[in-house]
Protein backbone atom coordinates (compact mmCIF):
# COMPACT_ATOMS: atom_id res chain seq x y z
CA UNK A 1 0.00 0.00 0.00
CA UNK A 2 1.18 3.20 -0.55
CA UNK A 3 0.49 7.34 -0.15
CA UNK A 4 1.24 9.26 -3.12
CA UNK A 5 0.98 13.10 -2.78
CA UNK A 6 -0.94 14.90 -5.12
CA UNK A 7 1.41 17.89 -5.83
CA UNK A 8 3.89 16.70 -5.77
CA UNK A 9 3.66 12.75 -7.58
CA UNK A 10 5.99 11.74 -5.25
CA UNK A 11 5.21 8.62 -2.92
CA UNK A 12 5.22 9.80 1.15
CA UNK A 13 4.36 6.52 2.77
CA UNK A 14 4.24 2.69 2.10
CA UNK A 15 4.05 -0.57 4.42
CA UNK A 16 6.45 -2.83 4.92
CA UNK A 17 4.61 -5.33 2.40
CA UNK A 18 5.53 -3.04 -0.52
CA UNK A 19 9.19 -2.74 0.62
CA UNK A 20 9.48 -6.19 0.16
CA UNK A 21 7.35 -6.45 -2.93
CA UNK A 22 9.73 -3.31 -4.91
CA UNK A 23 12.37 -4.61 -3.01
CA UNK A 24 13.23 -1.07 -2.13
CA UNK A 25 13.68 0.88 1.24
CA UNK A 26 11.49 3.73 2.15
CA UNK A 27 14.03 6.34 0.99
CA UNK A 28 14.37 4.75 -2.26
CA UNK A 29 10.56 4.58 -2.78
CA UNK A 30 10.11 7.93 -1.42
CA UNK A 31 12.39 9.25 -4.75
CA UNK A 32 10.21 7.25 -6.98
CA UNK A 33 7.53 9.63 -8.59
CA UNK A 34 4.29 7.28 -9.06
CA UNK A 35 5.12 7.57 -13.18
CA UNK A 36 7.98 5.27 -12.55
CA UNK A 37 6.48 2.78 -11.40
CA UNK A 38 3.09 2.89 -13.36
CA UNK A 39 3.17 1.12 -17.06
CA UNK A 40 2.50 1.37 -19.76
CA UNK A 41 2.32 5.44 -21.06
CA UNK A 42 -1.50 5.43 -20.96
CA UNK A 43 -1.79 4.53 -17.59
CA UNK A 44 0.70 6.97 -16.32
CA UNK A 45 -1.88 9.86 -18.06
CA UNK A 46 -4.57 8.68 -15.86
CA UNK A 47 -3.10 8.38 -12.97
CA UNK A 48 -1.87 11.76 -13.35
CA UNK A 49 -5.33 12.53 -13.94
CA UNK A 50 -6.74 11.25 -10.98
CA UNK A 51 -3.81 13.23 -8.97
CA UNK A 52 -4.55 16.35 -10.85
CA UNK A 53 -8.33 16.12 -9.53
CA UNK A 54 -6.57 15.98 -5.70
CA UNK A 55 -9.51 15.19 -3.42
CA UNK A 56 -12.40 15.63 -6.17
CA UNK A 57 -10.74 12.47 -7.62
CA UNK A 58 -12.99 9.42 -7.31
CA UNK A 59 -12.53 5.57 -6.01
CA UNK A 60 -11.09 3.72 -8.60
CA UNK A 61 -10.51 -0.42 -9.19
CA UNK A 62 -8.48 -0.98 -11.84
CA UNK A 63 -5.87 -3.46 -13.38
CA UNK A 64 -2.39 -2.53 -14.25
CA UNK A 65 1.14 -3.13 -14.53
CA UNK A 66 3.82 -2.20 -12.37
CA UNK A 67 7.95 -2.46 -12.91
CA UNK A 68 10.18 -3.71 -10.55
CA UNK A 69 13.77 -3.17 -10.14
CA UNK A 70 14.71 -5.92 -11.83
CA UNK A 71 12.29 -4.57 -15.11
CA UNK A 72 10.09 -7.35 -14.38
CA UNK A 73 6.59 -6.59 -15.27
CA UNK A 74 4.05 -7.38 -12.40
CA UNK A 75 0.51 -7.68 -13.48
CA UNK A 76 -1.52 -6.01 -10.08
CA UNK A 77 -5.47 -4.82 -9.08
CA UNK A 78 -5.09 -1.57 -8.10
CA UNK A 79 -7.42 0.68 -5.63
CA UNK A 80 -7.30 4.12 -4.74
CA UNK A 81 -9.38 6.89 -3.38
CA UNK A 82 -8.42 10.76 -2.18
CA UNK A 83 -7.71 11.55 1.48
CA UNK A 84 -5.99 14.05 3.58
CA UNK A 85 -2.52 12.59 4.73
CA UNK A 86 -0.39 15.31 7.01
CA UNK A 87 -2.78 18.16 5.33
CA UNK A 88 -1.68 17.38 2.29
CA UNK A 89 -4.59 16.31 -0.34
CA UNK A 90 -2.84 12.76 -1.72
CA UNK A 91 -3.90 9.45 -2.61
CA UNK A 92 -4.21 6.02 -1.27
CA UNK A 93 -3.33 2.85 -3.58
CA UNK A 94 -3.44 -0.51 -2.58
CA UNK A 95 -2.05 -3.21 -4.67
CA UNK A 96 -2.49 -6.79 -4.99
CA UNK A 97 0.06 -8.95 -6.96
CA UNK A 98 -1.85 -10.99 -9.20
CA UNK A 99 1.16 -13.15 -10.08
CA UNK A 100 0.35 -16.92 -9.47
CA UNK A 101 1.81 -18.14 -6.28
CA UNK A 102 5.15 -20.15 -6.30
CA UNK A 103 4.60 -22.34 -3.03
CA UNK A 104 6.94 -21.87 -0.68
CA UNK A 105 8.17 -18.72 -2.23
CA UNK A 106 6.31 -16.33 -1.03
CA UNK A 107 7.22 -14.18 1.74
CA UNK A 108 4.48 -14.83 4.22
CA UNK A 109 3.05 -11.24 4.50
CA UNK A 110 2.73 -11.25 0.91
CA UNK A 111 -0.13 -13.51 1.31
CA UNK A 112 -2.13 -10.64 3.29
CA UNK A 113 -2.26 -8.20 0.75
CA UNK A 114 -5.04 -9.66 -1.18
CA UNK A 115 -6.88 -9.70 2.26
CA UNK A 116 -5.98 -6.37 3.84
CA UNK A 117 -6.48 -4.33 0.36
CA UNK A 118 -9.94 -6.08 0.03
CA UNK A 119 -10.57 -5.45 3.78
CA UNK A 120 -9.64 -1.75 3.30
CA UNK A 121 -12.03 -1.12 0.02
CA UNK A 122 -15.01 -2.63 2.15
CA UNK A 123 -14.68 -0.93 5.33
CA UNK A 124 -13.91 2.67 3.33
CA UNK A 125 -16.99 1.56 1.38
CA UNK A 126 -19.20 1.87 4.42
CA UNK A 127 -17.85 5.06 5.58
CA UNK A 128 -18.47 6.61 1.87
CA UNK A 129 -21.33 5.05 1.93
CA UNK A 130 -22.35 7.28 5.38
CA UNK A 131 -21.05 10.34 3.58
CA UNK A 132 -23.06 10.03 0.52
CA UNK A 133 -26.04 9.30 2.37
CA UNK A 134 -25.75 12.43 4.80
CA UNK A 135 -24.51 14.41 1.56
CA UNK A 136 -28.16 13.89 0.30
CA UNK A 137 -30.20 14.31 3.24
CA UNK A 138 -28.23 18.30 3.33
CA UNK A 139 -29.37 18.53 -0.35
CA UNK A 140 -32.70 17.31 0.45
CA UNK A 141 -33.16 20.21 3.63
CA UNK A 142 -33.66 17.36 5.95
CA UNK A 143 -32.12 17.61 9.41
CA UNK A 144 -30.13 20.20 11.50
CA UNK A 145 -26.96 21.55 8.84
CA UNK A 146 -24.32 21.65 11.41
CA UNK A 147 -24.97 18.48 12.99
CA UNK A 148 -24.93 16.73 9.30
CA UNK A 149 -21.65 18.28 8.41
CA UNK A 150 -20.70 17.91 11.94
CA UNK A 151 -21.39 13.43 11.00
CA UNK A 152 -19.53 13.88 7.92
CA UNK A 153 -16.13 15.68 9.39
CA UNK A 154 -16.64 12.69 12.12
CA UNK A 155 -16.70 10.29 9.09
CA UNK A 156 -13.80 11.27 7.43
CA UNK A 157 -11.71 11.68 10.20
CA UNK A 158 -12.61 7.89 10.97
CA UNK A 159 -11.09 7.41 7.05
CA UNK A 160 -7.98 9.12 7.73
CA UNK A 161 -7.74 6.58 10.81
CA UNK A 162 -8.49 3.55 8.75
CA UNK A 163 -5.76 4.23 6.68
CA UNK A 164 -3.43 5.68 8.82
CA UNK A 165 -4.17 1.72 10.73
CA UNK A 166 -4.00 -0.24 7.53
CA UNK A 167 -0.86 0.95 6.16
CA UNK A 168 1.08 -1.18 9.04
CA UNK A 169 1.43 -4.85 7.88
CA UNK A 170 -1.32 -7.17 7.42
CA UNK A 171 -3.65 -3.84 9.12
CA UNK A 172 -3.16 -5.75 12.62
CA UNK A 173 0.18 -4.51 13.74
CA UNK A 174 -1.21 -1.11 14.92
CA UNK A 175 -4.20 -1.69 17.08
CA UNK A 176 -3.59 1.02 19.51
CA UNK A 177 -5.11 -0.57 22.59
CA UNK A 178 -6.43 0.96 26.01
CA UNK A 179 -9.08 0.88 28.15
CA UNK A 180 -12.16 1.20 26.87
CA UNK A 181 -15.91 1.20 28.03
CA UNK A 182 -17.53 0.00 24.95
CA UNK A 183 -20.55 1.31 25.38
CA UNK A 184 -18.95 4.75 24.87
CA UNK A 185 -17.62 3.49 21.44
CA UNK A 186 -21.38 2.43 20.29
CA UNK A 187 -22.95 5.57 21.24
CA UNK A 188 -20.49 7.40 19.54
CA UNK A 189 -21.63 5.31 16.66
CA UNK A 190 -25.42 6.15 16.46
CA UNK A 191 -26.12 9.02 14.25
CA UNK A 192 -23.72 7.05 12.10
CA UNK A 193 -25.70 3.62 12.38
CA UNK A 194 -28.92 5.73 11.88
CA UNK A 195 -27.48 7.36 8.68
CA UNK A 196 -26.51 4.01 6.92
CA UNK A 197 -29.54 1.92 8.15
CA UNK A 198 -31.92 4.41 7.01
CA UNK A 199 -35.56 5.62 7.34
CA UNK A 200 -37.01 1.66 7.48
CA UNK A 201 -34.66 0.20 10.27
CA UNK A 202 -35.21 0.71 13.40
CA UNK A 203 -32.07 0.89 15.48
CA UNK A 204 -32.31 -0.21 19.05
CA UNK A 205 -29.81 0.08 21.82
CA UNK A 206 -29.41 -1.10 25.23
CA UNK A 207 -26.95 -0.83 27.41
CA UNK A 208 -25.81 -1.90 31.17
CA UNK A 209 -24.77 1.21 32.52
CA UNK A 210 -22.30 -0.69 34.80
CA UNK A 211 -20.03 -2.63 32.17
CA UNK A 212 -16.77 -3.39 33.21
CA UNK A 213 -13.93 -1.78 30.76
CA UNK A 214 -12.17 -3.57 28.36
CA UNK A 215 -8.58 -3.65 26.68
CA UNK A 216 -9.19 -2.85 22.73
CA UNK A 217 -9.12 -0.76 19.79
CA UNK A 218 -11.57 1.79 19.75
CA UNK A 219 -11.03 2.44 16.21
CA UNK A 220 -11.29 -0.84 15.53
CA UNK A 221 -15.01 -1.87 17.23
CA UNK A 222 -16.47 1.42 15.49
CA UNK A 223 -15.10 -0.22 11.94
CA UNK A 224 -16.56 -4.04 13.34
CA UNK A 225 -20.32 -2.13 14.41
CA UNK A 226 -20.24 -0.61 11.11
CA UNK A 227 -19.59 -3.72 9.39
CA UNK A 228 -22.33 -5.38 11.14
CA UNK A 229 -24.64 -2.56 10.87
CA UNK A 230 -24.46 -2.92 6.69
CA UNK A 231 -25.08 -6.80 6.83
CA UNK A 232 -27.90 -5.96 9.20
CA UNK A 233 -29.20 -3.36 6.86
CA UNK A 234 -28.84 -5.37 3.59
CA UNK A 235 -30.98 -8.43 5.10
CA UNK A 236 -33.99 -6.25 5.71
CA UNK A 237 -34.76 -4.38 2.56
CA UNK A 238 -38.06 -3.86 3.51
CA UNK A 239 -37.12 -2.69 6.89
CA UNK A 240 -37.51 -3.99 9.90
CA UNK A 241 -35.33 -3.68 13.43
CA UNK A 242 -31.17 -3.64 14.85
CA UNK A 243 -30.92 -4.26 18.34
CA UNK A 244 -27.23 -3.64 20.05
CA UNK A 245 -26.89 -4.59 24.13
CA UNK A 246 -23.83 -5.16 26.12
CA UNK A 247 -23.98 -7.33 29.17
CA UNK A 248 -21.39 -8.31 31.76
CA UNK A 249 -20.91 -11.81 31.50
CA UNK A 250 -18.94 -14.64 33.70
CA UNK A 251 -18.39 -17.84 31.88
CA UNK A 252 -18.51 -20.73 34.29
CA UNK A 253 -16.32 -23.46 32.15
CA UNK A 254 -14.56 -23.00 28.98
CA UNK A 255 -16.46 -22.25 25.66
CA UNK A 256 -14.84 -24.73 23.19
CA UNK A 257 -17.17 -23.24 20.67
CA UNK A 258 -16.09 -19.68 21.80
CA UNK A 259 -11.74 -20.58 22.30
CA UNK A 260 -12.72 -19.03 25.70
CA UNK A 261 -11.10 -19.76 28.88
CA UNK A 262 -13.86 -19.55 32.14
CA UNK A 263 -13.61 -16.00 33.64
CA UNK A 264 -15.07 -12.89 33.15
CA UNK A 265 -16.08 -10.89 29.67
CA UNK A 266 -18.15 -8.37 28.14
CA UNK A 267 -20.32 -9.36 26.39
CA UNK A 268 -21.79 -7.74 22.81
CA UNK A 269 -25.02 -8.80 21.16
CA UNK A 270 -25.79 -7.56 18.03
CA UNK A 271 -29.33 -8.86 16.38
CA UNK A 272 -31.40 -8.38 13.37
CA UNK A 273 -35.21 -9.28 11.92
CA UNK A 274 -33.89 -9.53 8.95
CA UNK A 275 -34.23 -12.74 6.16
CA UNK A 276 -31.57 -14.68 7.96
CA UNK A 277 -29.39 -17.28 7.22
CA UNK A 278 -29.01 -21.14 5.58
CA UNK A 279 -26.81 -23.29 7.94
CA UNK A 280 -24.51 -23.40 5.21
CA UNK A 281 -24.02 -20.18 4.51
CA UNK A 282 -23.57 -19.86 8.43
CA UNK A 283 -20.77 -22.21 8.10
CA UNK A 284 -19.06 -20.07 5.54
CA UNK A 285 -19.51 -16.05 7.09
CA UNK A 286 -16.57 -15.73 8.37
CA UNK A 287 -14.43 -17.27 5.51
CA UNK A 288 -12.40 -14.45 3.68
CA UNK A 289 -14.26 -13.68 0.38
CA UNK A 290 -17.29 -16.03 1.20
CA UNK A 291 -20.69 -13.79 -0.06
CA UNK A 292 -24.14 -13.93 -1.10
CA UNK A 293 -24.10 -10.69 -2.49
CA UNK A 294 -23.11 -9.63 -6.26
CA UNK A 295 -19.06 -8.74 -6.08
CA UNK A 296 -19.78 -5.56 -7.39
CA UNK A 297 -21.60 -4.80 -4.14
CA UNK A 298 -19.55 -6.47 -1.29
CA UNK A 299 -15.91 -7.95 -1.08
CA UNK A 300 -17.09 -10.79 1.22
CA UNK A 301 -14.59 -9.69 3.55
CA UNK A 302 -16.99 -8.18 6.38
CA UNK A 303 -17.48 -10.39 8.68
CA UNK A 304 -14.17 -11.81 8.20
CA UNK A 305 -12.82 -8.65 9.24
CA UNK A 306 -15.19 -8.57 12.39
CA UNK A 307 -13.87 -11.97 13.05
CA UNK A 308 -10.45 -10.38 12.71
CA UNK A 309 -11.27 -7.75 15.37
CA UNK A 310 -12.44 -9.67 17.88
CA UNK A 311 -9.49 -12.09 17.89
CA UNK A 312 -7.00 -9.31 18.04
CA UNK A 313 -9.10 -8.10 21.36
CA UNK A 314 -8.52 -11.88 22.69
CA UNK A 315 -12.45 -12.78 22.19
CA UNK A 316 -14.82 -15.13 20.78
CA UNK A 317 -17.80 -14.70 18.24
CA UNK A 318 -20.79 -16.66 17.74
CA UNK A 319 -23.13 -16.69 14.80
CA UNK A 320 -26.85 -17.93 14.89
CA UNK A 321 -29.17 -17.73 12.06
CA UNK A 322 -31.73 -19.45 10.21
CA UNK A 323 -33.86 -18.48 7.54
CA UNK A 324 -36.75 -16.03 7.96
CA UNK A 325 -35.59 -15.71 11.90
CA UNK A 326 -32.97 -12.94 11.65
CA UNK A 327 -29.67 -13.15 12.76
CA UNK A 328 -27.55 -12.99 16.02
CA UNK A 329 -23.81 -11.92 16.95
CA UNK A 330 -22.79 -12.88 20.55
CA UNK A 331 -19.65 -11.56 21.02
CA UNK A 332 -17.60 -11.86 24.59
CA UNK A 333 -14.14 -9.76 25.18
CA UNK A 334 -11.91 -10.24 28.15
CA UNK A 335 -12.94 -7.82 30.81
CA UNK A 336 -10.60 -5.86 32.49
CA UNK A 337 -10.57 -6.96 36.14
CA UNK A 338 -11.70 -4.15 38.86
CA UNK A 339 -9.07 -1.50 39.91
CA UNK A 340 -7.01 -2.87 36.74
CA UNK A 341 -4.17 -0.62 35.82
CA UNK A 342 -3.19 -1.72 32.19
CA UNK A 343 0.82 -0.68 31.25
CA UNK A 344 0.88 0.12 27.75
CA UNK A 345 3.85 -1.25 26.38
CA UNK A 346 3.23 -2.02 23.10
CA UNK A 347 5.94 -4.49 22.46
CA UNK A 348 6.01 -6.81 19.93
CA UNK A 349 6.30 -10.55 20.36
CA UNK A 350 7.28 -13.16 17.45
CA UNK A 351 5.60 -16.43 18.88
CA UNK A 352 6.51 -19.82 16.98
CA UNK A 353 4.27 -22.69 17.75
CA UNK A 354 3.48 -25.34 15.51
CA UNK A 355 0.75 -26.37 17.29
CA UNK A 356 -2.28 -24.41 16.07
CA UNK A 357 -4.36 -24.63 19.13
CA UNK A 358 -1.59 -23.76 21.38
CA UNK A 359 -0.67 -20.56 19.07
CA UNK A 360 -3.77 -19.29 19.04
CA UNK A 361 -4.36 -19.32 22.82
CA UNK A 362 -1.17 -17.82 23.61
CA UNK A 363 -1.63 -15.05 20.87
CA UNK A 364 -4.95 -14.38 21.82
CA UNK A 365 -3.98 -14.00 25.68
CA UNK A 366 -1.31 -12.00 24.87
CA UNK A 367 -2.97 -9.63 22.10
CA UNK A 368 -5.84 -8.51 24.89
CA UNK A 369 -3.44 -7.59 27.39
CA UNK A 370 -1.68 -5.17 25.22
CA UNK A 371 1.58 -6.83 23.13
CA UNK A 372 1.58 -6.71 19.57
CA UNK A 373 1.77 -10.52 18.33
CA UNK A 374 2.98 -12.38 15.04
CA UNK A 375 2.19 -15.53 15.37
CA UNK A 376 4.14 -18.41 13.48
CA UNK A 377 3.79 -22.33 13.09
CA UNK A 378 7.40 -22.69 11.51
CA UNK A 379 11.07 -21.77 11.58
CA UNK A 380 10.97 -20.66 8.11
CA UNK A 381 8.14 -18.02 8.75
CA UNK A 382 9.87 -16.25 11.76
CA UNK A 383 12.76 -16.16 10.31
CA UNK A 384 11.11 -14.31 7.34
CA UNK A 385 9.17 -12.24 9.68
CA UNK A 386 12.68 -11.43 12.02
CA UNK A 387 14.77 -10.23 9.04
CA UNK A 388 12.23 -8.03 7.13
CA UNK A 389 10.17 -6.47 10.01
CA UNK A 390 11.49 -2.76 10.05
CA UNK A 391 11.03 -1.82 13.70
CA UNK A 392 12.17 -3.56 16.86
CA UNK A 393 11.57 -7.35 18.05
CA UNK A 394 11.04 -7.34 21.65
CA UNK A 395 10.62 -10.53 22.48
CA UNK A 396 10.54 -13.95 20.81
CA UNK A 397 8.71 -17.24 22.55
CA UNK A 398 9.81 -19.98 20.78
CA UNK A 399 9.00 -23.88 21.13
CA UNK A 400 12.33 -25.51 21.70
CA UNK A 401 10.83 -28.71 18.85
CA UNK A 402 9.91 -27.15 15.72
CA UNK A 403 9.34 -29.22 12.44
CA UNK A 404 11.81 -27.54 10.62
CA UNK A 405 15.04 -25.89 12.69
CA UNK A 406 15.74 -26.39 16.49
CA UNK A 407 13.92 -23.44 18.36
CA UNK A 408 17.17 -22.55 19.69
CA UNK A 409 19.05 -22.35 16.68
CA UNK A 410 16.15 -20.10 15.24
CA UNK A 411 17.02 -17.58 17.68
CA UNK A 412 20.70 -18.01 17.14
CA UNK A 413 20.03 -17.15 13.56
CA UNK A 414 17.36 -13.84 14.65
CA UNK A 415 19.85 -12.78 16.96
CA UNK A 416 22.65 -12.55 14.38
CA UNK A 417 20.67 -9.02 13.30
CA UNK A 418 18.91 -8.34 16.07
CA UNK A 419 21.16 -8.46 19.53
CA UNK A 420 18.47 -6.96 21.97
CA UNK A 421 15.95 -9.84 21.60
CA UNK A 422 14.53 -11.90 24.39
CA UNK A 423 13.66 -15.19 24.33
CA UNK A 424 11.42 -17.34 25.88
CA UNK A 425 11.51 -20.97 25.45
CA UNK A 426 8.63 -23.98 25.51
CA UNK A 427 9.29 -27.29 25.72
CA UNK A 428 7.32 -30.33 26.39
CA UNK A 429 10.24 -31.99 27.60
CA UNK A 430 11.81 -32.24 31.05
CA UNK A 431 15.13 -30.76 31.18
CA UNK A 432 15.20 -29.13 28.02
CA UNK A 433 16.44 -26.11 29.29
CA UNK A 434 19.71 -27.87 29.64
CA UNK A 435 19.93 -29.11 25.74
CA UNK A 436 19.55 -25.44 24.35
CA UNK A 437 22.05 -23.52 22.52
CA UNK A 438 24.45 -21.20 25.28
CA UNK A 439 23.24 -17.53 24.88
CA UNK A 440 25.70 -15.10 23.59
CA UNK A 441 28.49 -13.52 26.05
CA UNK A 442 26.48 -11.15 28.61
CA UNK A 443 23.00 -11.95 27.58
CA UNK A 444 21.42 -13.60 30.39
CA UNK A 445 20.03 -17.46 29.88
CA UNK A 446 16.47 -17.40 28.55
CA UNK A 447 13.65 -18.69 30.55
CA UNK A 448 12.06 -21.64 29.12
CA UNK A 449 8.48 -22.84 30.67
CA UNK A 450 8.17 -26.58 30.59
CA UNK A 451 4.35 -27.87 29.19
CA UNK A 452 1.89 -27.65 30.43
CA UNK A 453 2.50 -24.42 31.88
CA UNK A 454 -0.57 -22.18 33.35
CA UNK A 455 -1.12 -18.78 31.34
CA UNK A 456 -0.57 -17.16 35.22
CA UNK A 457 2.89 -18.48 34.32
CA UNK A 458 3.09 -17.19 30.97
CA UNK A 459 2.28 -14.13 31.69
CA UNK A 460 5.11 -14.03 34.90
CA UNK A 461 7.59 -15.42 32.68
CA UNK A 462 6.79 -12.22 30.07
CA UNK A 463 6.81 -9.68 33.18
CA UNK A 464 10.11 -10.76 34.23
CA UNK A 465 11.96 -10.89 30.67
CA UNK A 466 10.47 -7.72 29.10
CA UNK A 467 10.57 -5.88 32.82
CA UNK A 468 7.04 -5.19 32.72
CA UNK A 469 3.55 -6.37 34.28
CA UNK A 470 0.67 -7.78 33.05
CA UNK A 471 -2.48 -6.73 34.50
CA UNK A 472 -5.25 -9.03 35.73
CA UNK A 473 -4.62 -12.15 37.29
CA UNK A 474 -5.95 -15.01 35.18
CA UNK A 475 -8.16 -18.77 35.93
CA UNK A 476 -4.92 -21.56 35.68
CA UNK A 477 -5.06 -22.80 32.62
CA UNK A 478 -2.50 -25.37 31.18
CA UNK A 479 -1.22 -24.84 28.15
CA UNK A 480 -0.10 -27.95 26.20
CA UNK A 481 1.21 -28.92 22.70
């Protein structure tokens, strides 16, 4: 993805995807004016166009060719639309390498272009879609002026944050956590739900005045209420009613269904009249690209970004429907225990796990208490991840057995470029701690947590390497794998 400036054709930001991709740094991109990348002639002319036009320019989806270093030709779907970026009127382009994939070739955050540039176009589909529909009620004399252009300053601003989010890699490396009472992020929504539901829906909301906080994105849970909001409003066409509640919720046992742990959560119910669902399009919601509508309406990746959401907040989702009863989102997030003081660190953890259960536990714990996670279920990925990422690796928790390279001798290799890593170690063997790989002259031995382990122990054995806390005491729960 990149941001091209208007004026001046020159491009002022990119992600680290697209470093990769044009194999260049940010400098070197930076010098590139967009016609030197854009073939052939003609579509240099339009895309000069489209910059000329600054932020009259509209959307566009297009095909196109773009030349690497190397003069290759790669054949890519383009997207772009106008925005604001540091008060400058420029434009935003995502890309998606159409090139057929060479497996095991391709650098593993390659594969979430597709996704994130798709994910982008929908969600800055429903926010144009709020402008528009405000644009006409002003035209039309209905409603209070200020407060309409008042909704559509609040609307754009939510753009600029979308994209600002997005152009970190894979659009999940950002989430700017902290603690949150989500029923001040859904009120803040309402004259925005109201706009894009329309005259025919009825939107409902009830709230418990007494929810507990919780640790998330608020930028992130407007974008997810939106999302649902639009399904909501495309199964009732002839109207009908949206009904929003938050609970506080204690789950006695774990949810397999959920991937929750017993404790305590907020929980989010979102609920339509509208046609409903078949069970096997229930099945198939959350599945990138999966959608019953035409693909020049919707990009099938709503719901899969709503799924997306809520995993990042360390949550679960579940989906009932059936035809001609409406449908239903329960959705639970870990609550922030009372008196709660969350440290925002920010750090970013590379976890390799091969098993999938396991990884998705730990990342999940992890990700709602605040650390940035990439989560890996081989050598090969990581070490991928550990040489191209362009800021700092905090931390690394590595299982000592991997399928393809020793866990130790992965972070050997990591810390070749990057000295200041931690390390964790799993193992499900006793005594592995002795069999791993001495640690460099001064660095201190890593811990390494022997399976099962407790997440209470997980989380002590991240306190004491990274020197910070993590809040809220946690149910034992062994982790195994």
């Amino acid at each position: 993805m990149f941001v091209v400036d208007c004026e001046t054709r020159r491009v002022t930001e990119a992600n680290p995807a697209a470093l990769v991709k044009y194999q260049m740094t940010l400098e070197e991109l930076r010098s590139q004016g967009v016609g030197d990348m854009v073939l052939p002639p003609e579509r240099r002319i339009e895309v000069g166009k489209l910059l000329d036009a600054k932020l009259d320019g509209p959307p566009v989806d297009t095909y196109s060719e773009h030349i690497l270093p190397d003069r290759t030709l790669l054949p890519v779907e383009v997207r772009s639309f106008p925005l604001l970026w540091n008060d400058r009127p420029s434009r935003f382009f995502m890309i998606r390498d159409l090139l057929p994939r060479a497996t095991g070739t391709r650098d593993p955050r390659l594969d979430l272009t597709g996704q994130v540039s798709g994910s982008v176009a929908h969600d800055f589909n429903n926010l144009l879609t709020v402008i528009l529909a405000v644009a006409e009620q002003l035209q039309e004399g209905e409603g209070d002026p200020e407060q309409k252009i008042s909704l559509i300053a609040k609307t754009v601003r939510s753009a600029q944050e979308l994209a600002r989010q997005r152009l970190s890699l894979g659009g999940s490396l950002v989430a700017r956590r902290e603690r949150l009472d989500l029923n001040d992020v859904l009120n803040e929504q309402a004259d925005t739900l109201r706009v894009l539901l329309g005259k025919h829906v009825d939107l409902r909301m009830d709230f418990n005045t007494d929810l507990c906080p919780v640790f998330a994105d608020a930028a992130q849970w407007r974008e997810l209420v939106l999302n649902l909001a639009v399904n909501a409003h495309d199964a009732m066409p002839e109207g009908g009613k949206l009904i929003i509640s938050t609970h506080n919720e204690s789950l006695k046992s774990d949810d397999s269904e959920l991937g929750l742990a017993r404790g305590s959560y907020v929980h989010l119910v979102v609920q339509d009249t509208g046609h409903g669902m078949s069970e096997e399009t229930r099945l198939q919601a959350f599945k990138p690209y999966f959608t019953t509508k035409s693909r020049t309406r919707n990009t099938g990746l709503g719901l899969a970004s709503v799924l997306s959401v809520v995993q990042q907040s360390g949550g679960g989702i579940r989906l009932t429907s059936a035809p001609g009863e409406g449908t239903r989102f329960d959705i639970f997030i870990p609550a922030l225990p009372e008196g709660a003081e969350v440290a925002l660190q920010h750090s970013l953890v590379l976890l390799v796990e091969d098993s999938d259960e396991l990884r998705k536990m730990i990342q999940d714990f992890l990700a709602a208490r605040g650390y940035e996670v990439i989560a890996c279920g081989s050598a090969e990925v990581a070490l991928k991840w550990a040489r191209t990422l362009t800021r700092g690796l905090d931390l690394v928790i590595c299982d000592l057995i991997l399928p393809d390279l020793p866990g130790d001798m992965l972070v050997e290799q990591i810390r070749e470029q990057r000295h200041e890593t931690k390390v964790i170690f799993m193992s499900g063997q006793q005594g592995a701690a002795d069999l791993i790989l001495p640690s460099p002259p001064g660095v201190a031995p890593p811990v390494c947590l022997e399976k099962p382990f407790s997440l209470n122990q997980l989380a002590a054995a991240v306190a004491e390497t990274l020197g910070t806390a993590i809040s809220g005491k946690v149910d034992s729960i062994s982790a195994t794998g």
